[in-house]
Protein backbone atom coordinates (compact mmCIF):
# COMPACT_ATOMS: atom_id res chain seq x y z
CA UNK A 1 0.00 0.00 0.00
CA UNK A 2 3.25 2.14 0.90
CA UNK A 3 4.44 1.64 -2.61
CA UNK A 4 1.24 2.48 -4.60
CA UNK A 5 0.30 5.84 -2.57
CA UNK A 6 4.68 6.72 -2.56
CA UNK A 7 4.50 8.44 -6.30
CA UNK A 8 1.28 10.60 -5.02
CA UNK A 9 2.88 11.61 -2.15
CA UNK A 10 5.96 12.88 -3.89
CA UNK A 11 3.18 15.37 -5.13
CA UNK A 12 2.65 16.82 -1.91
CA UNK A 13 -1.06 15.21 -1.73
CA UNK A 14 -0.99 14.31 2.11
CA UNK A 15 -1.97 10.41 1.98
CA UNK A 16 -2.82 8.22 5.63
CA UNK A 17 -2.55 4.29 5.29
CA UNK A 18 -4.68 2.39 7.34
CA UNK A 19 -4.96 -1.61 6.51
CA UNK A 20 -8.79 -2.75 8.22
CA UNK A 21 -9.14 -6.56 8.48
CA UNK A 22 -12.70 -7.53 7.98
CA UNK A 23 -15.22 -10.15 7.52
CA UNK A 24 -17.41 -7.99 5.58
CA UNK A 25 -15.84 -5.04 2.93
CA UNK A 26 -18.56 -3.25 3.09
CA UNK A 27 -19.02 -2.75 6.45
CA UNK A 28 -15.88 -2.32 6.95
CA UNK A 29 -15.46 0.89 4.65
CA UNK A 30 -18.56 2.64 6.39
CA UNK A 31 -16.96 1.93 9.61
CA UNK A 32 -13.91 3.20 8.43
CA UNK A 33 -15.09 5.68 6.94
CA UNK A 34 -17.52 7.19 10.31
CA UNK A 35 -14.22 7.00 11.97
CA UNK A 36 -12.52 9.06 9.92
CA UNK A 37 -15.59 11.61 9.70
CA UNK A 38 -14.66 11.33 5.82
CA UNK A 39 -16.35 13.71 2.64
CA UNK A 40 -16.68 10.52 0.23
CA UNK A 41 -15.56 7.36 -0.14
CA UNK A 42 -13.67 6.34 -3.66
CA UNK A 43 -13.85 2.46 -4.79
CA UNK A 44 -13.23 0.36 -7.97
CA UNK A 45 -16.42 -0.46 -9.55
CA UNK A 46 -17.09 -4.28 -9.57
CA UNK A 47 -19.41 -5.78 -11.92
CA UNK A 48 -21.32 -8.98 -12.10
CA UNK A 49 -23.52 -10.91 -14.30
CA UNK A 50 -27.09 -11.03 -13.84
CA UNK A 51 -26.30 -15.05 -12.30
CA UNK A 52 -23.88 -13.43 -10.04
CA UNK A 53 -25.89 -10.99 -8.85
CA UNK A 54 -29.06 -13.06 -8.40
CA UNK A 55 -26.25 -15.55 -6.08
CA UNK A 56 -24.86 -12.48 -4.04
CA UNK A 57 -25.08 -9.46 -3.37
CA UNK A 58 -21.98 -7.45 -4.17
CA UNK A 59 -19.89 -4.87 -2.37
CA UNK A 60 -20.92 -2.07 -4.07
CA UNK A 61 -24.48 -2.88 -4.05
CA UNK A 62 -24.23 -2.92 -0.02
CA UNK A 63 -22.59 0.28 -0.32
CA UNK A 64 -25.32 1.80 -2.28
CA UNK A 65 -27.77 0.72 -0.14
CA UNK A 66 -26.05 1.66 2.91
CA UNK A 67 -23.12 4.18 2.84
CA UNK A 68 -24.62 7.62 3.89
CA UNK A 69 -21.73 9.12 2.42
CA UNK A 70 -21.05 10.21 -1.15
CA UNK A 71 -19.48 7.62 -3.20
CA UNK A 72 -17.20 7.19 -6.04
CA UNK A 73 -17.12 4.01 -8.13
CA UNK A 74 -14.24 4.26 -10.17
CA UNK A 75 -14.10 2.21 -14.15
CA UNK A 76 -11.34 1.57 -15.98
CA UNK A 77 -11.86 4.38 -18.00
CA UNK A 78 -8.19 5.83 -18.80
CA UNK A 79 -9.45 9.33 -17.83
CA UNK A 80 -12.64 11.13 -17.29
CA UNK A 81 -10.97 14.36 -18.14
CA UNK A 82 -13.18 16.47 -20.86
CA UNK A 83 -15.98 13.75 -21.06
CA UNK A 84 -19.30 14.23 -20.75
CA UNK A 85 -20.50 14.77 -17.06
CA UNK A 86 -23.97 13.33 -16.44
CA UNK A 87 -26.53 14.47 -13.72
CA UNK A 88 -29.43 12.24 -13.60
CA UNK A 89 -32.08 13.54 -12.12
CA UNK A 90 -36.04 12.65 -10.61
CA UNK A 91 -38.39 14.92 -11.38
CA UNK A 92 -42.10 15.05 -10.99
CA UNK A 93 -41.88 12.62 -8.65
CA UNK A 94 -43.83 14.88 -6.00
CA UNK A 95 -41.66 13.74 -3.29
CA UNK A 96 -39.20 16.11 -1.00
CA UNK A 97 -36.87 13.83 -0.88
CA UNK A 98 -36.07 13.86 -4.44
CA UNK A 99 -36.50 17.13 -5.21
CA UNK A 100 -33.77 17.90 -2.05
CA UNK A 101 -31.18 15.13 -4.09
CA UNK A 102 -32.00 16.78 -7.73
CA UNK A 103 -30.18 19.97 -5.80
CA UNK A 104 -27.35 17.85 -4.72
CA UNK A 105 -26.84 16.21 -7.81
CA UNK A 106 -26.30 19.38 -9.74
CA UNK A 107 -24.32 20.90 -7.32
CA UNK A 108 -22.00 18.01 -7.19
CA UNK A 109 -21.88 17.41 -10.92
CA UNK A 110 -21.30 21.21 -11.64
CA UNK A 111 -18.27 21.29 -9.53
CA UNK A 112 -16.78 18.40 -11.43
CA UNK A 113 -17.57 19.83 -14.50
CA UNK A 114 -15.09 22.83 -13.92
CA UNK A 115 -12.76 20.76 -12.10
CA UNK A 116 -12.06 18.85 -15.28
CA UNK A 117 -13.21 21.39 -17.64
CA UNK A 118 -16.64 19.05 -19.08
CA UNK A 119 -19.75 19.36 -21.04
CA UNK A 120 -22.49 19.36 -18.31
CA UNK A 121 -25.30 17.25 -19.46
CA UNK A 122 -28.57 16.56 -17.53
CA UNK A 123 -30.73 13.12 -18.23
CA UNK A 124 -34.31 12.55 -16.82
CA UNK A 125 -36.27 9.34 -17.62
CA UNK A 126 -40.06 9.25 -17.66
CA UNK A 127 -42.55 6.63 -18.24
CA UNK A 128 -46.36 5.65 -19.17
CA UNK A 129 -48.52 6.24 -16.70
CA UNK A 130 -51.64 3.49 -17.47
CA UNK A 131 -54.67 4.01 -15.13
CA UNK A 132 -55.84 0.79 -13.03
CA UNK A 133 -59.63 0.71 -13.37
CA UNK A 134 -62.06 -1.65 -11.57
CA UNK A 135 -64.18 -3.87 -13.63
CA UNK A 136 -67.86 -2.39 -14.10
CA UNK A 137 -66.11 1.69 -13.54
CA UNK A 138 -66.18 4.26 -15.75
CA UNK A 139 -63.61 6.90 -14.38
CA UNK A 140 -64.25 10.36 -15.91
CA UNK A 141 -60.76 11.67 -14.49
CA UNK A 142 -58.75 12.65 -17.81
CA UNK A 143 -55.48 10.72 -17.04
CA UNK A 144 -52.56 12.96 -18.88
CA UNK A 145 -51.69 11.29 -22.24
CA UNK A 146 -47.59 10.50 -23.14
CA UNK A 147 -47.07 13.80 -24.50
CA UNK A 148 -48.73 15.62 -21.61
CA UNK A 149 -46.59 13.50 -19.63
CA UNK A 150 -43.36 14.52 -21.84
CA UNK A 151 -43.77 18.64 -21.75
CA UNK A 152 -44.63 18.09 -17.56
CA UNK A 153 -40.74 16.80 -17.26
CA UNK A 154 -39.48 18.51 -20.00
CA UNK A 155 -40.56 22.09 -18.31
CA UNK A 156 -39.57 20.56 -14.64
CA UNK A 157 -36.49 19.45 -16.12
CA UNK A 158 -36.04 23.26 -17.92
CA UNK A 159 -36.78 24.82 -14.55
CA UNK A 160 -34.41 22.68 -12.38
CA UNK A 161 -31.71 23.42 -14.56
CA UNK A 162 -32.44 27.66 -15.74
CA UNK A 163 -29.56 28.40 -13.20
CA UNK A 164 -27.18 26.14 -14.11
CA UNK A 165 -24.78 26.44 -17.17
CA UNK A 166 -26.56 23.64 -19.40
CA UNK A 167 -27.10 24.50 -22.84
CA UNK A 168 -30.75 23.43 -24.44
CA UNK A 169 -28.96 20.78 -26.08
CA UNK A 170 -27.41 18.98 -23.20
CA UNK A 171 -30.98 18.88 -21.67
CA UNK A 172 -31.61 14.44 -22.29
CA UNK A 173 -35.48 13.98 -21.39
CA UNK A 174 -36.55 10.73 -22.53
CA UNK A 175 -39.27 7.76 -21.93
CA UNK A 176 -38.08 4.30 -20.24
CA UNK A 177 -36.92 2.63 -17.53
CA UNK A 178 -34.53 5.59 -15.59
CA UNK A 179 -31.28 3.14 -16.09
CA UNK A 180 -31.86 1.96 -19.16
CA UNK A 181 -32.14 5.82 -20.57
CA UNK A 182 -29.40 6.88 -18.67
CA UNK A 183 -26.83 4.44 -19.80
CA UNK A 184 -28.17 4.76 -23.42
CA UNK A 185 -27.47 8.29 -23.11
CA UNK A 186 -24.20 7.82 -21.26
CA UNK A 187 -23.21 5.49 -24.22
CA UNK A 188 -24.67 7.94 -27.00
CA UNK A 189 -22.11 11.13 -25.71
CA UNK A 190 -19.39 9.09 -24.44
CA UNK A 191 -19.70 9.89 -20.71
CA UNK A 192 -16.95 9.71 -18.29
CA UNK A 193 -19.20 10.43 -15.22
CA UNK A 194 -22.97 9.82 -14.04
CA UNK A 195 -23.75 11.87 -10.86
CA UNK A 196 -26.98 10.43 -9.06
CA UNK A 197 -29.02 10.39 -6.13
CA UNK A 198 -30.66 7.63 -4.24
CA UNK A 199 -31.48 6.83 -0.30
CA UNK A 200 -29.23 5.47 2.16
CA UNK A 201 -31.21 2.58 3.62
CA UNK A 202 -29.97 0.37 6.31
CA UNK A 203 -31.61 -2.72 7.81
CA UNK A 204 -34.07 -4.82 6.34
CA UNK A 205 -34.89 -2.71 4.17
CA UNK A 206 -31.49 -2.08 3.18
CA UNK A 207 -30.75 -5.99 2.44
CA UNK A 208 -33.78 -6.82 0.30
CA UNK A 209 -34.55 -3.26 -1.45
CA UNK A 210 -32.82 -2.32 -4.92
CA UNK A 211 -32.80 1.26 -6.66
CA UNK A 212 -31.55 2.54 -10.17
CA UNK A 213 -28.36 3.50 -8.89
CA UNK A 214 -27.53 -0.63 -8.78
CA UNK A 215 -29.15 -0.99 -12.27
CA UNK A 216 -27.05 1.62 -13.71
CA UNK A 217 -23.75 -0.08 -11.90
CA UNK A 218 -24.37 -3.20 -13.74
CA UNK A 219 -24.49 -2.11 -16.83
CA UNK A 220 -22.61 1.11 -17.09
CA UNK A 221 -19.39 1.99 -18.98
CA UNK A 222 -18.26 5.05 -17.26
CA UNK A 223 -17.52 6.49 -13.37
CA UNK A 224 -20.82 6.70 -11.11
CA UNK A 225 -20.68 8.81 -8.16
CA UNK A 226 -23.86 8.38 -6.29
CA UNK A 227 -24.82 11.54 -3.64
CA UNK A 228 -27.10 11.39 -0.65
CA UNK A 229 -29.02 13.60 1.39
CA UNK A 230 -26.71 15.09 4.28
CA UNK A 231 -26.71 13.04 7.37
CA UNK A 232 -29.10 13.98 10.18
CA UNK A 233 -26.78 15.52 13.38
């Protein structure tokens, strides 16, 4: 570990070592990482087939689920530098928690977008709503139709964005499953990062619960850092 951190250090970064044996990784880097009262944790992305991941659940899925810190999982992209940063973002979801993640999302994405001098591209998914009616009903409640749907996230997308430097044509609104669309678009522009938001969960609910963040991970090309809301103090 000496030997790999050695050249860095000859760059004046100020580096600490600290070997942790565990039984579980990703336990381990949480409690590490409380410890150390850290701003984000940084780890290799590890991938698994769809058998492998049915079998097990992998490191980086537990992290997902359960780091309440900012994380980095790193590709083996050569460099990220002048790619494509994407923020993915929930919108019209009608829930505070997303809305308060949307804001940290951008915020994050935007200051690695100057840090490595990037195109700053937004991506919002949105799908078919298809209204559940009981046999023998007749609902007269106009349900919104797939291009009413469209303009709604288009405009929420428009005005979550107006004070950010995104150009009209870096604005990626599209219908599907949220992972699908963002790794198609992630593909499409040659990416280097996706910034996204999901929920810290811990438990139960923790264990048995997946999000898009682990959909993305498995099929992704490209960096994913994944934000949370700030801890509770």
């Amino acid at each position: 570990l000496e030997k790999q951190v050695t050249p860095y250090k000859a760059l004046d970064y100020e580096i600490t070592n600290q070997v942790v044996p565990f039984n579980e990784l990703s336990v381990a880097i949480i409690e590490t990482a409380k410890k150390n009262d850290v701003d984000f944790v940084v780890k290799p992305m590890r991938q698994h087939s769809l058998f492998q991941s049915v079998l097990r659940t992998s490191t980086d899925w537990n992290l997902i689920r359960q780091c309440p810190y900012p994380l980095l999982l790193v590709s083996n992209l050569d460099s990220i530098k002048g790619k494509p940063v994407i923020s993915a973002v929930d919108v019209c979801s009608g829930e505070d928690n997303h809305d308060k993640l949307n804001d940290i999302v951008l915020e994050q994405a935007e200051i690695i977008v100057r840090t490595i001098d990037s195109q700053f591209v937004t991506v919002n998914a949105w799908h078919t709503m298809t209204p559940m009616l009981a046999v023998g009903t007749l609902d007269p409640t106009p349900y919104p139709t797939p291009r009413d749907q469209e303009e709604a996230h288009v405009h929420a997308v428009r005005s979550l964005t107006e004070r950010y430097d995104i150009s009209p044509g870096d604005l990626y609104v599209e219908a599907g499953l949220p992972s699908d669309v963002i790794n198609d678009v992630a593909f499409r522009i040659d990416a280097g990062l996706i910034v996204m938001g999901t929920v810290a969960r811990t438990g139960i609910r923790g264990a048995l619960i997946g999000n898009t963040a682990e959909r993305v991970l498995e099929a992704t090309s490209c960096d994913i850092m994944v934000v949370k809301l700030p801890l509770e103090t």
